[in-house]
Protein backbone atom coordinates (compact mmCIF):
# COMPACT_ATOMS: atom_id res chain seq x y z
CA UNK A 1 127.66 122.45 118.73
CA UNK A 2 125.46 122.46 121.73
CA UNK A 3 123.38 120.72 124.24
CA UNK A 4 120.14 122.18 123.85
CA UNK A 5 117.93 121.39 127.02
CA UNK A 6 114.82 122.72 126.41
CA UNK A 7 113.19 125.96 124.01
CA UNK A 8 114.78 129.29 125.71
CA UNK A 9 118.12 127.27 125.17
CA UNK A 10 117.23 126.64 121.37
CA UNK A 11 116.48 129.92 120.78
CA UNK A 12 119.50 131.78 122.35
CA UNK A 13 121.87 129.34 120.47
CA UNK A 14 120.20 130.14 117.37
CA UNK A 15 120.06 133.50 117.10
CA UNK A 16 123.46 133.85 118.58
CA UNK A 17 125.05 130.95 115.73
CA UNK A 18 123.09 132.36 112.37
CA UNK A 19 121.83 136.31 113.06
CA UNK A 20 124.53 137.69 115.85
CA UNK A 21 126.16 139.48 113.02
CA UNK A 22 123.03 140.19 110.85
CA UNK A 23 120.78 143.13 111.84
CA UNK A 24 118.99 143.77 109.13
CA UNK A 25 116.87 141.19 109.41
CA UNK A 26 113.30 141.33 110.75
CA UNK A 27 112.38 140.03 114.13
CA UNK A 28 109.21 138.50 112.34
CA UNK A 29 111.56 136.74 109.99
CA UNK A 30 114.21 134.95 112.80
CA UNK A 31 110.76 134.00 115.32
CA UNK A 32 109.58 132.29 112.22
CA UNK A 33 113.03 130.64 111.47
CA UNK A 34 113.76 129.30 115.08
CA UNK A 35 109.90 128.00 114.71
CA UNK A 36 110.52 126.23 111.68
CA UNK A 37 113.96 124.87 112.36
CA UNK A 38 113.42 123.82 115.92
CA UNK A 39 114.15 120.16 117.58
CA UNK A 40 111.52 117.10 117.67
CA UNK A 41 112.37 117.33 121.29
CA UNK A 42 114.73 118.27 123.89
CA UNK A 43 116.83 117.19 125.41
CA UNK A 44 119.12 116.86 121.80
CA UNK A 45 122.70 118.30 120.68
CA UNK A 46 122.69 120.93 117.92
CA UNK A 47 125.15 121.90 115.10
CA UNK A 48 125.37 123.30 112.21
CA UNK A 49 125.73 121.08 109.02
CA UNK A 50 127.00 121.95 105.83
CA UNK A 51 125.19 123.46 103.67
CA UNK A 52 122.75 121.57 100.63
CA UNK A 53 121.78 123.87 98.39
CA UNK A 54 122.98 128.04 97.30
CA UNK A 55 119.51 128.89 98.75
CA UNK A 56 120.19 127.74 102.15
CA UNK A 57 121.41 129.96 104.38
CA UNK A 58 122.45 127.55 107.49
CA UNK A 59 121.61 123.57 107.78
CA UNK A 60 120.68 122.83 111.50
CA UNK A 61 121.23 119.33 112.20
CA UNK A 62 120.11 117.84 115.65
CA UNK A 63 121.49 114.78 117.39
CA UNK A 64 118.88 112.98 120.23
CA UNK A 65 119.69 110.99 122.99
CA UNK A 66 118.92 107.55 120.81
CA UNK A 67 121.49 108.35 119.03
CA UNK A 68 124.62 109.38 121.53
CA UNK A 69 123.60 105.73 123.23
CA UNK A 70 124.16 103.81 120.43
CA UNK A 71 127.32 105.30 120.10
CA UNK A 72 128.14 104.83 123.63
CA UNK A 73 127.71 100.94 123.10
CA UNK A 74 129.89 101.58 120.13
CA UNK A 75 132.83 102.96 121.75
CA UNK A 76 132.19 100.38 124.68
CA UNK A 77 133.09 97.46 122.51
């Protein structure tokens, strides 16, 4: 999990949480991944999520700041 605070952020996490141990893939390849995959908009927490499907390889999930405040008036109770 991480607080992601704006792209350079994104990018480090991901390639350091799904290719740090991989290095046979192509640079091409992860640029176009961390495109794909990235946030609506930062700030926003990411994890990793289980995975759907046996094609998958990783399941980013992101959490936005909409969402940690309703759960902050949820714990306030």
């Amino acid at each position: 999990m991480e607080l992601l605070l704006n792209e350079a952020v994104y990018d480090v996490w991901v390639r350091a949480t799904c290719f740090a141990d991989d290095d046979l893939i192509d640079e091409a390849d992860i640029v176009d991944y961390v495109f794909d995959n990235r946030p609506k908009r930062y700030p926003c927490v990411a994890y990793l999520g289980p995975v759907q499907s046996p094609t998958e390889s990783f399941n980013i999930q992101f959490i936005y700041p909409e969402q940690i405040t309703e759960w902050a008036k949820r714990f306030s109770l």
